[in-house]
N, C-alpha and C. Protein backbone atom coordinates (compact mmCIF):
# COMPACT_ATOMS: atom_id res chain seq x y z
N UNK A 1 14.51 31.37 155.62
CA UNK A 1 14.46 31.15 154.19
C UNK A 1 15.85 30.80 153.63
N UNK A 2 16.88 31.38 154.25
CA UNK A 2 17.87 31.60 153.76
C UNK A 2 18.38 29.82 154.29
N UNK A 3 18.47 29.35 154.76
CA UNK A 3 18.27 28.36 155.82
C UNK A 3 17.78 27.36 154.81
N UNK A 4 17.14 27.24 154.64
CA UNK A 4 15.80 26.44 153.49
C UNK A 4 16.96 26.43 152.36
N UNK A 5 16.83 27.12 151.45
CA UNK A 5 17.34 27.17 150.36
C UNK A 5 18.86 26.64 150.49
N UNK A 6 19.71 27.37 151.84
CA UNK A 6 21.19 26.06 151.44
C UNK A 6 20.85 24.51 151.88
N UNK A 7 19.79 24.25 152.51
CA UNK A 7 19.27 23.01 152.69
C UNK A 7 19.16 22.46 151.43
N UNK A 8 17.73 22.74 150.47
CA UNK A 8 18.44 22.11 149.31
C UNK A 8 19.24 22.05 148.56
N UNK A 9 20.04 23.28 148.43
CA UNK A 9 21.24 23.15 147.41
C UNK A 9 22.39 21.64 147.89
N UNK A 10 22.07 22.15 149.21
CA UNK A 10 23.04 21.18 149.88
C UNK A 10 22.89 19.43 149.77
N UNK A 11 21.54 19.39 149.74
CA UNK A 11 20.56 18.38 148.97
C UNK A 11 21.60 17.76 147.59
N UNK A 12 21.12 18.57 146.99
CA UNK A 12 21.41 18.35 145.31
C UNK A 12 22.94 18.69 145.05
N UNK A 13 23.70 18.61 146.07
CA UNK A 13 25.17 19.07 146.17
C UNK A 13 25.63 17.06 146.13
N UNK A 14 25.17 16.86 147.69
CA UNK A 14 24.82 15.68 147.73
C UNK A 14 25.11 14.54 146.69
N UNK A 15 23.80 14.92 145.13
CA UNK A 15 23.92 13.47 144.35
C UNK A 15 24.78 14.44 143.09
N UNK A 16 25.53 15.24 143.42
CA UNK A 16 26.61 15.56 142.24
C UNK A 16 25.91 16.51 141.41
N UNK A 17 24.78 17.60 141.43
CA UNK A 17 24.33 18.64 140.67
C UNK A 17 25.32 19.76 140.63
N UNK A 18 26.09 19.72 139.03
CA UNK A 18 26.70 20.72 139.24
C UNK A 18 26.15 22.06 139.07
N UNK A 19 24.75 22.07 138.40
CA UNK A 19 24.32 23.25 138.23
C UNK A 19 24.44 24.45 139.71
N UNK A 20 23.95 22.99 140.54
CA UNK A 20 23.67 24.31 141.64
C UNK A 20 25.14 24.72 142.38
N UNK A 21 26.19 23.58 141.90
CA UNK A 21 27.86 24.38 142.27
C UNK A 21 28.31 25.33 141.33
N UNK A 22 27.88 25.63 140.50
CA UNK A 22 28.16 26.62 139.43
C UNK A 22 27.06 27.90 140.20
N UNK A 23 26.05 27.43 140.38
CA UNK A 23 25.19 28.87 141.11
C UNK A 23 26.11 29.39 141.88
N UNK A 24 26.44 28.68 143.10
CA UNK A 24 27.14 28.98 144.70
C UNK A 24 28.16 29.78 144.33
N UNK A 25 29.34 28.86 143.12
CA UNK A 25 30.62 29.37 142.32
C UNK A 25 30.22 30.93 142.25
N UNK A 26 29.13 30.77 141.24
CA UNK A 26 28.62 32.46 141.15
C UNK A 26 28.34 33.57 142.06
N UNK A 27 27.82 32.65 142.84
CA UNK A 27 27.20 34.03 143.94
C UNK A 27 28.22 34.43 144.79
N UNK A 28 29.20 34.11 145.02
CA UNK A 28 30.28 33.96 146.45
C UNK A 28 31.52 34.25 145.80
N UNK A 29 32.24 33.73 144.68
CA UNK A 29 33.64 33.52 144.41
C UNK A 29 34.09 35.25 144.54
N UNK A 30 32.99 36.20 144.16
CA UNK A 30 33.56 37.50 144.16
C UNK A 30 34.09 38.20 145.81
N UNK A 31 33.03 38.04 146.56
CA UNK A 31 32.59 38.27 148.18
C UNK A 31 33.91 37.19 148.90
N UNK A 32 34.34 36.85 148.20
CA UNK A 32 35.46 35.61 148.95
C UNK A 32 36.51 36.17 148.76
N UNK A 33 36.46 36.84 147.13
CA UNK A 33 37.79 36.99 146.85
C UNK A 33 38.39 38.42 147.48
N UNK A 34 37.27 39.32 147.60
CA UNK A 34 37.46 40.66 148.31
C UNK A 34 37.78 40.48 149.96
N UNK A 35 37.45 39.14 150.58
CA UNK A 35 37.54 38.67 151.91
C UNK A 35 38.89 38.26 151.98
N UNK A 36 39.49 37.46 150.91
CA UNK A 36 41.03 36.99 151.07
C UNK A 36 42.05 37.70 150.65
N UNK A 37 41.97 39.14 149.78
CA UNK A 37 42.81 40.13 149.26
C UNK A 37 42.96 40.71 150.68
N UNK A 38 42.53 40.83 151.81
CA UNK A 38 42.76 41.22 153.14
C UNK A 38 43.50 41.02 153.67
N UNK A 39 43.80 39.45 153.68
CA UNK A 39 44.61 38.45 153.70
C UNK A 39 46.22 38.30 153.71
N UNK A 40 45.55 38.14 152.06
CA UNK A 40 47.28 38.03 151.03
C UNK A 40 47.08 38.97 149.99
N UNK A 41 48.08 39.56 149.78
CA UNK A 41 47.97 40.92 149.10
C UNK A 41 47.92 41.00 148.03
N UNK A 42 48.81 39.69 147.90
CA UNK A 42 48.89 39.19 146.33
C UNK A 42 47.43 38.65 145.17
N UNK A 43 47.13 39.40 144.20
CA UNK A 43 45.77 39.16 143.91
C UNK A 43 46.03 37.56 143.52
N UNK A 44 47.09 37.03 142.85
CA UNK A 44 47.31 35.73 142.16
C UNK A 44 47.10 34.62 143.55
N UNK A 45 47.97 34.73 144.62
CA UNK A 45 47.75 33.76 145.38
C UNK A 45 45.83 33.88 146.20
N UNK A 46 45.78 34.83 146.00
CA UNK A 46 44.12 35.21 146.33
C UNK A 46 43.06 34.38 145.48
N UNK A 47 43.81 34.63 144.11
CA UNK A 47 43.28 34.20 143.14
C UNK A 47 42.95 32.07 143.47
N UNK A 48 44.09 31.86 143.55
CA UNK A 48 44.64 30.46 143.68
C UNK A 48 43.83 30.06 145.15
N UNK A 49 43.65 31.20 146.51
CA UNK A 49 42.90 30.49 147.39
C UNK A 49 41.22 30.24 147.26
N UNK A 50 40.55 31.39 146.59
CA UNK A 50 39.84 31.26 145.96
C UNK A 50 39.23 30.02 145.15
N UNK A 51 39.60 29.41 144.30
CA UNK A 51 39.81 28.69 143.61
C UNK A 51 39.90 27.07 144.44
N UNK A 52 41.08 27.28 145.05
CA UNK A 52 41.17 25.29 146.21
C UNK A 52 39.74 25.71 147.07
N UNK A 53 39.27 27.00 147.12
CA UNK A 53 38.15 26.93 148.47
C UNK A 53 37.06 26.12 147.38
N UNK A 54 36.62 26.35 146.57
CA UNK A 54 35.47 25.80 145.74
C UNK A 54 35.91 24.24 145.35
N UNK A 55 37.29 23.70 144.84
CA UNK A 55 37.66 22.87 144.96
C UNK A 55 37.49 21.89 146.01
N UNK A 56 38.03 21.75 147.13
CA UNK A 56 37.58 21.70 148.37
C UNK A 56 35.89 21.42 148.29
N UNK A 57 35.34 22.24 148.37
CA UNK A 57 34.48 22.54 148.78
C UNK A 57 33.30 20.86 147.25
N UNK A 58 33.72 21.11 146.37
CA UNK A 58 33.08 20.61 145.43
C UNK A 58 33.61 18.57 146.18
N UNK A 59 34.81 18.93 146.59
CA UNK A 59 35.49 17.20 146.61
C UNK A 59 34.76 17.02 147.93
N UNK A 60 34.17 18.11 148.96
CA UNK A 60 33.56 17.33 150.02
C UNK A 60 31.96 16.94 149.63
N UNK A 61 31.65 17.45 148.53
CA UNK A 61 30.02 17.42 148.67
C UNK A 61 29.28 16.63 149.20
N UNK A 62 29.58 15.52 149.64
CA UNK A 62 28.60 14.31 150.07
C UNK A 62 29.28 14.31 151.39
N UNK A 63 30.00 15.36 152.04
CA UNK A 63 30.20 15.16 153.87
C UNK A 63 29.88 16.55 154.19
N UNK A 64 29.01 17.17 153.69
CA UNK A 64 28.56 18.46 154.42
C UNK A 64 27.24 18.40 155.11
N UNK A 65 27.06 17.55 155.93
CA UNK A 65 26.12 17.13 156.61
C UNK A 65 25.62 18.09 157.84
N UNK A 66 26.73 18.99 158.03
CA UNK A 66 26.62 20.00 159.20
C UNK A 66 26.66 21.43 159.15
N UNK A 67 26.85 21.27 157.83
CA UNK A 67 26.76 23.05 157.56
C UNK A 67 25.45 23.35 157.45
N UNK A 68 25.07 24.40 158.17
CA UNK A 68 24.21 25.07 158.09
C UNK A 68 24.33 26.41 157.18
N UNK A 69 25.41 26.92 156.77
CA UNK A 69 25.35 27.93 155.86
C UNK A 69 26.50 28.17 155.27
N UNK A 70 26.00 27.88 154.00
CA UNK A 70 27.19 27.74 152.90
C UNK A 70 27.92 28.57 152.88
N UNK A 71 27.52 30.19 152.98
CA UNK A 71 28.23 31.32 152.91
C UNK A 71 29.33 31.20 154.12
N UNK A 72 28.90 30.75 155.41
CA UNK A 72 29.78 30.86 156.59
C UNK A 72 30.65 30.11 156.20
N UNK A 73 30.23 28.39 155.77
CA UNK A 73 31.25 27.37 155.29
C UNK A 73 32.58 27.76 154.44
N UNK A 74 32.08 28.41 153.41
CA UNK A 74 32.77 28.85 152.54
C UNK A 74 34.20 29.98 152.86
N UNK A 75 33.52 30.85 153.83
CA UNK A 75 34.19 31.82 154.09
C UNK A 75 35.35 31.24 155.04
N UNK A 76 34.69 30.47 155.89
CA UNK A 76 36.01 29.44 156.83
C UNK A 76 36.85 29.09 156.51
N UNK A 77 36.49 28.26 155.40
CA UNK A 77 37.39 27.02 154.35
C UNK A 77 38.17 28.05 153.76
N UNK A 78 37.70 29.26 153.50
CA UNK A 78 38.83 30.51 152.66
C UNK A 78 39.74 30.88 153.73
N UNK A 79 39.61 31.06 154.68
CA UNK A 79 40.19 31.88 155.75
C UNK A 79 41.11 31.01 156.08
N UNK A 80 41.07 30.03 156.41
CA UNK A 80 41.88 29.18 156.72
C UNK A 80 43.05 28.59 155.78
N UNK A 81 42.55 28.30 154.72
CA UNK A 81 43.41 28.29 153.72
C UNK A 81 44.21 29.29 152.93
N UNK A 82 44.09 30.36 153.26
CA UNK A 82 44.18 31.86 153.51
C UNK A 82 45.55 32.13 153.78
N UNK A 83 45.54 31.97 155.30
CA UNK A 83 46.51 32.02 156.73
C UNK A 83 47.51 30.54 156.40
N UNK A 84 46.98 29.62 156.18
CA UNK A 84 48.17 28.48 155.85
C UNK A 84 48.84 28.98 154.81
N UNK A 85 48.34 29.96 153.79
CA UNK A 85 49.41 30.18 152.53
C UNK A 85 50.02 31.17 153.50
N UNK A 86 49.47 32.30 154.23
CA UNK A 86 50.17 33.56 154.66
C UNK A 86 51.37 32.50 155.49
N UNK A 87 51.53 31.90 156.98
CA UNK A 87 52.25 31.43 157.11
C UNK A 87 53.46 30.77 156.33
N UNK A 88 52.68 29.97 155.38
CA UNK A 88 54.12 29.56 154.46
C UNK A 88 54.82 30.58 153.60
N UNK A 89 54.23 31.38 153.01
CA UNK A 89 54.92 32.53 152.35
C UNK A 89 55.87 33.11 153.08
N UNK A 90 55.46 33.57 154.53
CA UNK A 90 56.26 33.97 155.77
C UNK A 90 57.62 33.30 156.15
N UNK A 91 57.32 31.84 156.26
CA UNK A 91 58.14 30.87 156.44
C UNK A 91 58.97 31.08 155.18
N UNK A 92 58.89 31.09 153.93
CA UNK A 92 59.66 31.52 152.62
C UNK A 92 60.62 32.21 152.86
N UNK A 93 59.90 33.17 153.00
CA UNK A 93 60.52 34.88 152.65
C UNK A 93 61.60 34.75 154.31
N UNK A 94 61.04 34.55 155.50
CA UNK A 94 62.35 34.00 156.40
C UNK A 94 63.24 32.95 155.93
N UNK A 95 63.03 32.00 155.49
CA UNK A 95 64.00 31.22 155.37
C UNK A 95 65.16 31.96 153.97
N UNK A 96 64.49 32.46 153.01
CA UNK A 96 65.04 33.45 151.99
C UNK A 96 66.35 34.30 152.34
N UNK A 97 65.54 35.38 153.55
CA UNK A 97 66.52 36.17 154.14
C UNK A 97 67.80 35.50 155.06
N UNK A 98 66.75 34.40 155.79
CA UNK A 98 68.58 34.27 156.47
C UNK A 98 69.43 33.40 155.62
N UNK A 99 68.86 32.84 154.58
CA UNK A 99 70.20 32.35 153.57
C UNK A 99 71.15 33.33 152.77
N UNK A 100 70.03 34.66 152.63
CA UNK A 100 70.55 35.67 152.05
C UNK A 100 71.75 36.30 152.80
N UNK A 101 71.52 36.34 154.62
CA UNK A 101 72.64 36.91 154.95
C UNK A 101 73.34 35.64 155.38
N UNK A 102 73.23 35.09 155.70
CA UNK A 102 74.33 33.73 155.91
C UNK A 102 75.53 33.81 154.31
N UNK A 103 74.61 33.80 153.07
CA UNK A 103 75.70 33.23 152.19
C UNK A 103 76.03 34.50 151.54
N UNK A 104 75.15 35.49 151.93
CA UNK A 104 75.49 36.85 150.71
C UNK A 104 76.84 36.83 150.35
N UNK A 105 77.46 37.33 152.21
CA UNK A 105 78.78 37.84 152.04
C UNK A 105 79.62 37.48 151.45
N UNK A 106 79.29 35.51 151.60
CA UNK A 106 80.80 34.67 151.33
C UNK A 106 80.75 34.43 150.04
N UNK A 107 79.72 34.46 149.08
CA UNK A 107 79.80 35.05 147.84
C UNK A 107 79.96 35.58 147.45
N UNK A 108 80.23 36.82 147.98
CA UNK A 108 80.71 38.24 147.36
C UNK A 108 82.37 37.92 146.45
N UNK A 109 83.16 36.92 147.31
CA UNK A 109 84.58 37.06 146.95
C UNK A 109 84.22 36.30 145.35
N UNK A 110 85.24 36.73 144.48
CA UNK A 110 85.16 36.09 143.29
C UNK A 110 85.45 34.64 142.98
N UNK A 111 86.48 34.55 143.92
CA UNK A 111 87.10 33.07 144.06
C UNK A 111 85.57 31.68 144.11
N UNK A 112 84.81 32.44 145.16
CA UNK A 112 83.36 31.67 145.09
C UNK A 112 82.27 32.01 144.21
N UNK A 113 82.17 32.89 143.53
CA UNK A 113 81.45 33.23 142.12
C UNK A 113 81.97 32.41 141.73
N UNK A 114 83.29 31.99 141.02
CA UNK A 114 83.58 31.37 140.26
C UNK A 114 83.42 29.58 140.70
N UNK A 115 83.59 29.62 141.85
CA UNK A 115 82.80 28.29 142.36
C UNK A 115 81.68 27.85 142.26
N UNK A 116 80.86 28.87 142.44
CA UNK A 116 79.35 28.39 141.96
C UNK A 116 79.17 28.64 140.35
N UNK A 117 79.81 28.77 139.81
CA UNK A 117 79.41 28.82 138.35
C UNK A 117 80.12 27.31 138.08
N UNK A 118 81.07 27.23 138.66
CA UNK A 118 81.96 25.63 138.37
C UNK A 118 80.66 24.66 138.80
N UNK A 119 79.94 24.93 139.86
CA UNK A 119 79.21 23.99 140.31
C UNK A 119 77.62 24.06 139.35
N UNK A 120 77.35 24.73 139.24
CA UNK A 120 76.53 24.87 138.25
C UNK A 120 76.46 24.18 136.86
N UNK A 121 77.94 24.38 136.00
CA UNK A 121 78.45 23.64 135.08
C UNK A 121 77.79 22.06 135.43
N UNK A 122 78.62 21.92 136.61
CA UNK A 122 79.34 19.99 137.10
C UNK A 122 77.28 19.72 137.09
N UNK A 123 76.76 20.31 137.83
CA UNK A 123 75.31 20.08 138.09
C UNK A 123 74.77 19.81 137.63
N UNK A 124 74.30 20.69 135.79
CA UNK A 124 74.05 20.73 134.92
C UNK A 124 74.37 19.56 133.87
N UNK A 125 75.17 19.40 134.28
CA UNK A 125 76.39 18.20 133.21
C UNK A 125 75.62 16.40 134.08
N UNK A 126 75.81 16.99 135.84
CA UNK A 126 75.33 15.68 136.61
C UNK A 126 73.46 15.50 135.94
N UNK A 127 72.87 16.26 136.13
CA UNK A 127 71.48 16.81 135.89
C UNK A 127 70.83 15.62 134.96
N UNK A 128 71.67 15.88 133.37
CA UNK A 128 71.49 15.70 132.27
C UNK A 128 71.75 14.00 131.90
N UNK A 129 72.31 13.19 133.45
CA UNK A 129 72.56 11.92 133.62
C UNK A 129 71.80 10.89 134.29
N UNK A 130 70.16 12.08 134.94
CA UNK A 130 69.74 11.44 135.48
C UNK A 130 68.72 10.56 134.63
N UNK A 131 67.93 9.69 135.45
CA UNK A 131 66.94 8.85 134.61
C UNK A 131 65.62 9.91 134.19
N UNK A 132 65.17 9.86 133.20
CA UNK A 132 64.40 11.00 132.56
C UNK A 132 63.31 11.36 133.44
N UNK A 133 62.48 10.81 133.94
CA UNK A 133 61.35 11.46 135.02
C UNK A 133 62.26 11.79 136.02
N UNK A 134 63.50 11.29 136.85
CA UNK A 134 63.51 11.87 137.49
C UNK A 134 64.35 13.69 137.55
N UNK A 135 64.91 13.49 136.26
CA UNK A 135 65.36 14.79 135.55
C UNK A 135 64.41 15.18 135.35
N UNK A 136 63.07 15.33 134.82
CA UNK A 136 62.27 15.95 134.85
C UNK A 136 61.98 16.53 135.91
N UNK A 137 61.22 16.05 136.81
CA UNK A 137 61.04 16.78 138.28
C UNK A 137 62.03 17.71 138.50
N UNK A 138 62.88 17.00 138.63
CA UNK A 138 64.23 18.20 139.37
C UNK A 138 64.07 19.13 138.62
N UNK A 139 64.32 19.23 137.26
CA UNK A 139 64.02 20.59 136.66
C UNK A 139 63.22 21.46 136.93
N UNK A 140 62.28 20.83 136.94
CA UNK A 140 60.92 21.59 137.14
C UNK A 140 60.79 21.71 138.80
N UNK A 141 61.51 21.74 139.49
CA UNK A 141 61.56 21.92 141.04
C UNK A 141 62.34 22.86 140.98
N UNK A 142 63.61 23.18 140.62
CA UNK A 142 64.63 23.92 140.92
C UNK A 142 65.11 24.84 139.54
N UNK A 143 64.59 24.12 138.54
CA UNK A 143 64.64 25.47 137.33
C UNK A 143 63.25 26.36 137.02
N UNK A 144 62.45 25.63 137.44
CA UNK A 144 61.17 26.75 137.17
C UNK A 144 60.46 26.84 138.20
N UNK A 145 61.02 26.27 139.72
CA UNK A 145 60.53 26.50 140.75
C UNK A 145 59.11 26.21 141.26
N UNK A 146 58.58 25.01 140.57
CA UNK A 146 57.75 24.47 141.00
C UNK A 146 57.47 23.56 142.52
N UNK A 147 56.04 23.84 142.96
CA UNK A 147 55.76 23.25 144.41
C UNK A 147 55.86 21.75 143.84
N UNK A 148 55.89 20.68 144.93
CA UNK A 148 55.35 19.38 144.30
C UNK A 148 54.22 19.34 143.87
N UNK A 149 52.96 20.07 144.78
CA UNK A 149 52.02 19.62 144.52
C UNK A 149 51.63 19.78 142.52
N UNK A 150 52.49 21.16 142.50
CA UNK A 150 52.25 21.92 141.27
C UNK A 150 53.13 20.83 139.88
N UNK A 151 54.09 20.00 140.56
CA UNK A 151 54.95 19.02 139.52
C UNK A 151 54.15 18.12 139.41
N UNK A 152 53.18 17.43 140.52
CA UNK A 152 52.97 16.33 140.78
C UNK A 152 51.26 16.23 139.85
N UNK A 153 50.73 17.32 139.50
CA UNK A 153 49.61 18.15 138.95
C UNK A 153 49.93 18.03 137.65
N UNK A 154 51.43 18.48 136.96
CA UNK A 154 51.80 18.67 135.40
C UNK A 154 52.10 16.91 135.11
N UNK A 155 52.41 16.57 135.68
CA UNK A 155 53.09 14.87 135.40
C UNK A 155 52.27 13.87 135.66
N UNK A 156 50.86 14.07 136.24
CA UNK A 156 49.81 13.09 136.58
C UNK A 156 50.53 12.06 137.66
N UNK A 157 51.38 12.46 138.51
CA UNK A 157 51.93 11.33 139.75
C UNK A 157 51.81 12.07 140.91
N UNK A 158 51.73 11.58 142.53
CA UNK A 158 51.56 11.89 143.50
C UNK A 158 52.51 12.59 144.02
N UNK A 159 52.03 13.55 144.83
CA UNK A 159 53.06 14.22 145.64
C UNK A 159 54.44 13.63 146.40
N UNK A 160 53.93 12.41 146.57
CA UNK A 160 54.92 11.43 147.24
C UNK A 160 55.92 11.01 146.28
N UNK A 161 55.57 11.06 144.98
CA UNK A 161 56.34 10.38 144.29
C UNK A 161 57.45 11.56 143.99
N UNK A 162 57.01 12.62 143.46
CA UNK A 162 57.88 14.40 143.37
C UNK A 162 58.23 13.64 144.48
N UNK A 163 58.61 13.59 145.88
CA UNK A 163 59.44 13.98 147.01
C UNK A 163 60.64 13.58 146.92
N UNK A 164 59.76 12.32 146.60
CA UNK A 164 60.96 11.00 146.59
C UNK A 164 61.75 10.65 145.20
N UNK A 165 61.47 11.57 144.42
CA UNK A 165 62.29 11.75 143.01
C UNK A 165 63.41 12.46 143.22
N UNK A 166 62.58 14.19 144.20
CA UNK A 166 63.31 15.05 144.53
C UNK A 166 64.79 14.24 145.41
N UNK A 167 64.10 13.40 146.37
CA UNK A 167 65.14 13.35 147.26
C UNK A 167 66.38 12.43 146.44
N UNK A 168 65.94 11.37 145.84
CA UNK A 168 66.46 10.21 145.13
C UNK A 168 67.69 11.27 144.07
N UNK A 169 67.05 12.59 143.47
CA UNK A 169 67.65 13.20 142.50
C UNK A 169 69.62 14.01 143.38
N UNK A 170 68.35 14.09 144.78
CA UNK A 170 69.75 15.42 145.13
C UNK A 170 70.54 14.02 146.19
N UNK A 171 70.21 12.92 145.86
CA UNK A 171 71.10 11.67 146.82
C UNK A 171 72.23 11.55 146.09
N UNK A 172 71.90 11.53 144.78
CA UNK A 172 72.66 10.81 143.68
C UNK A 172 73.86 11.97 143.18
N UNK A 173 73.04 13.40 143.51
CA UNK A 173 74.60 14.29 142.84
C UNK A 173 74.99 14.43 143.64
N UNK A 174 74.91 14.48 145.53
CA UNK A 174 75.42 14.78 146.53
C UNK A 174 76.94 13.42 146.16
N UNK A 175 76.43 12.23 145.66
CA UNK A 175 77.71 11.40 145.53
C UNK A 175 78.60 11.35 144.36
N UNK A 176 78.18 12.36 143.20
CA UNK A 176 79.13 12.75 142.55
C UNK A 176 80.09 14.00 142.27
N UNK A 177 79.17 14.62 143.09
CA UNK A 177 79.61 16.41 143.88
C UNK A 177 80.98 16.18 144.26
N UNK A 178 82.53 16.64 144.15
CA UNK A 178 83.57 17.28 144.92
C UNK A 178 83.28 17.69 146.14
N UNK A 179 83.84 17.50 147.33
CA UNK A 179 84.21 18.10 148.48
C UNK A 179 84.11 19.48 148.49
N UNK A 180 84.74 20.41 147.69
CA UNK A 180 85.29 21.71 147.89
C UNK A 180 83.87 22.24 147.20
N UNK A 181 82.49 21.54 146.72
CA UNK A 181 81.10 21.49 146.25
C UNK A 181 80.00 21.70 146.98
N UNK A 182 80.61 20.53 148.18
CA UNK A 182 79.61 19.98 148.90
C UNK A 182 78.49 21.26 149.87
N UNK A 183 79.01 22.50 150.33
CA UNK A 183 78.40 23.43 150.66
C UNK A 183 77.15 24.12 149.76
N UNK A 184 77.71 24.14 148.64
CA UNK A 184 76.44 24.62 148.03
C UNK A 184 75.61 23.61 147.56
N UNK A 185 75.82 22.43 147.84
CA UNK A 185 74.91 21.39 147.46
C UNK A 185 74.24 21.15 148.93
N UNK A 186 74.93 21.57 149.89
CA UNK A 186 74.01 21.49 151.17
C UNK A 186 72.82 22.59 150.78
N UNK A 187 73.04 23.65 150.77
CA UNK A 187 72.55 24.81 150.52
C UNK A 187 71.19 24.33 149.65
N UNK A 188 71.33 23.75 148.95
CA UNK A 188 69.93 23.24 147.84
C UNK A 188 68.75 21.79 148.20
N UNK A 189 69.80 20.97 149.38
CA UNK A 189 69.31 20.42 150.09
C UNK A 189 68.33 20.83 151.42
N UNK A 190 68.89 22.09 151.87
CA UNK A 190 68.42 22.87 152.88
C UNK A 190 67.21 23.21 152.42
N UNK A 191 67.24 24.13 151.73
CA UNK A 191 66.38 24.90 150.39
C UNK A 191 65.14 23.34 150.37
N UNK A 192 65.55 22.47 149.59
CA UNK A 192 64.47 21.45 149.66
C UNK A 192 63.99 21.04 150.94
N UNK A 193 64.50 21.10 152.52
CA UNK A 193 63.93 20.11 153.49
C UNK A 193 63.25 21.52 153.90
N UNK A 194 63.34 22.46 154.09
CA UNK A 194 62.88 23.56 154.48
C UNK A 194 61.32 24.09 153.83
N UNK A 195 61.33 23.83 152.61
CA UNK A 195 60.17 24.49 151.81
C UNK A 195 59.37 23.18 151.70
């Protein structure tokens, strides 16, 4: 029976019925979300996998030709997307720490406090010279810490295009950056090829 019934939903998934993706939405999004808090601990990114799984799930409708059960489908497509956030978060929070002990120390001296506040200034000052979208992005990459996908989402342009703004942005101050600069501008470059 059970069998039957995702047959037709799957049917009427098919020619674009959203009623019956709003049913599925209903019956599952809770049972998913208690499945991926297992996961990631964090209820928000739970929240957010939750959410791309039905997404996903709504942009394939007309190639689910092989599922036999939506609930299993569903739960996959969560799990998986799940573990790719757990990995990258992982990958974060390592790459985090060893910058943390790589640069802690050599920041500690004041002489380089006061360097990175100089560079900050010059940055800020370079920042404010760029061409306006692509000052935009950068901001919103490195002042409010947005993903691309998440810039590329607020600005209606492709991920590709964020990359290549990003990269185009940190090309252009790397050549007006000082020498005695250039480290902590590696440092933000790193920071970008890394994440």
């Amino acid at each position: 029976m059970a069998k039957e019934k995702d047959r037709i939903r799957l049917n009427r998934l098919k020619v674009g019925d959203e009623s019956v993706f709003s049913d599925i939405y209903d019956e599952y999004w809770e049972s998913i979300f208690k499945y991926i808090i297992r996961i990631l601990p964090d209820a928000d990114d739970t929240a957010d996998i939750v959410q791309e799984t039905f997404v996903v799930f709504w942009e394939l409708q007309g190639r689910l030709e092989g599922v036999r059960s939506i609930k299993a489908y569903l739960f996959i497509m969560a799990r998986n997307l799940a573990f790719k956030r757990f990995r990258a978060n992982l990958k974060r929070a390592q790459v985090e720490d060893r910058l943390t002990q790589f640069y802690g120390e050599a920041i500690a001296s004041s002489e380089q406090v006061i360097g990175a506040k100089d560079l900050s200034n010059l940055l800020d000052a370079e920042i404010e010279k760029l061409p306006e979208r692509m000052r935009e992005v950068f901001v919103l990459s490195r002042k409010e810490h947005l993903s691309y996908k998440e810039i590329a989402e607020r600005l209606h342009i492709s991920d590709q295009t964020v990359k290549k703004q990003i990269h185009n942005s940190l090309k252009y101050l790397r050549l007006k950056i000082d020498e005695e600069y250039i480290p902590y501008l590696t440092l933000l470059i790193f920071i970008d090829v890394v994440m």
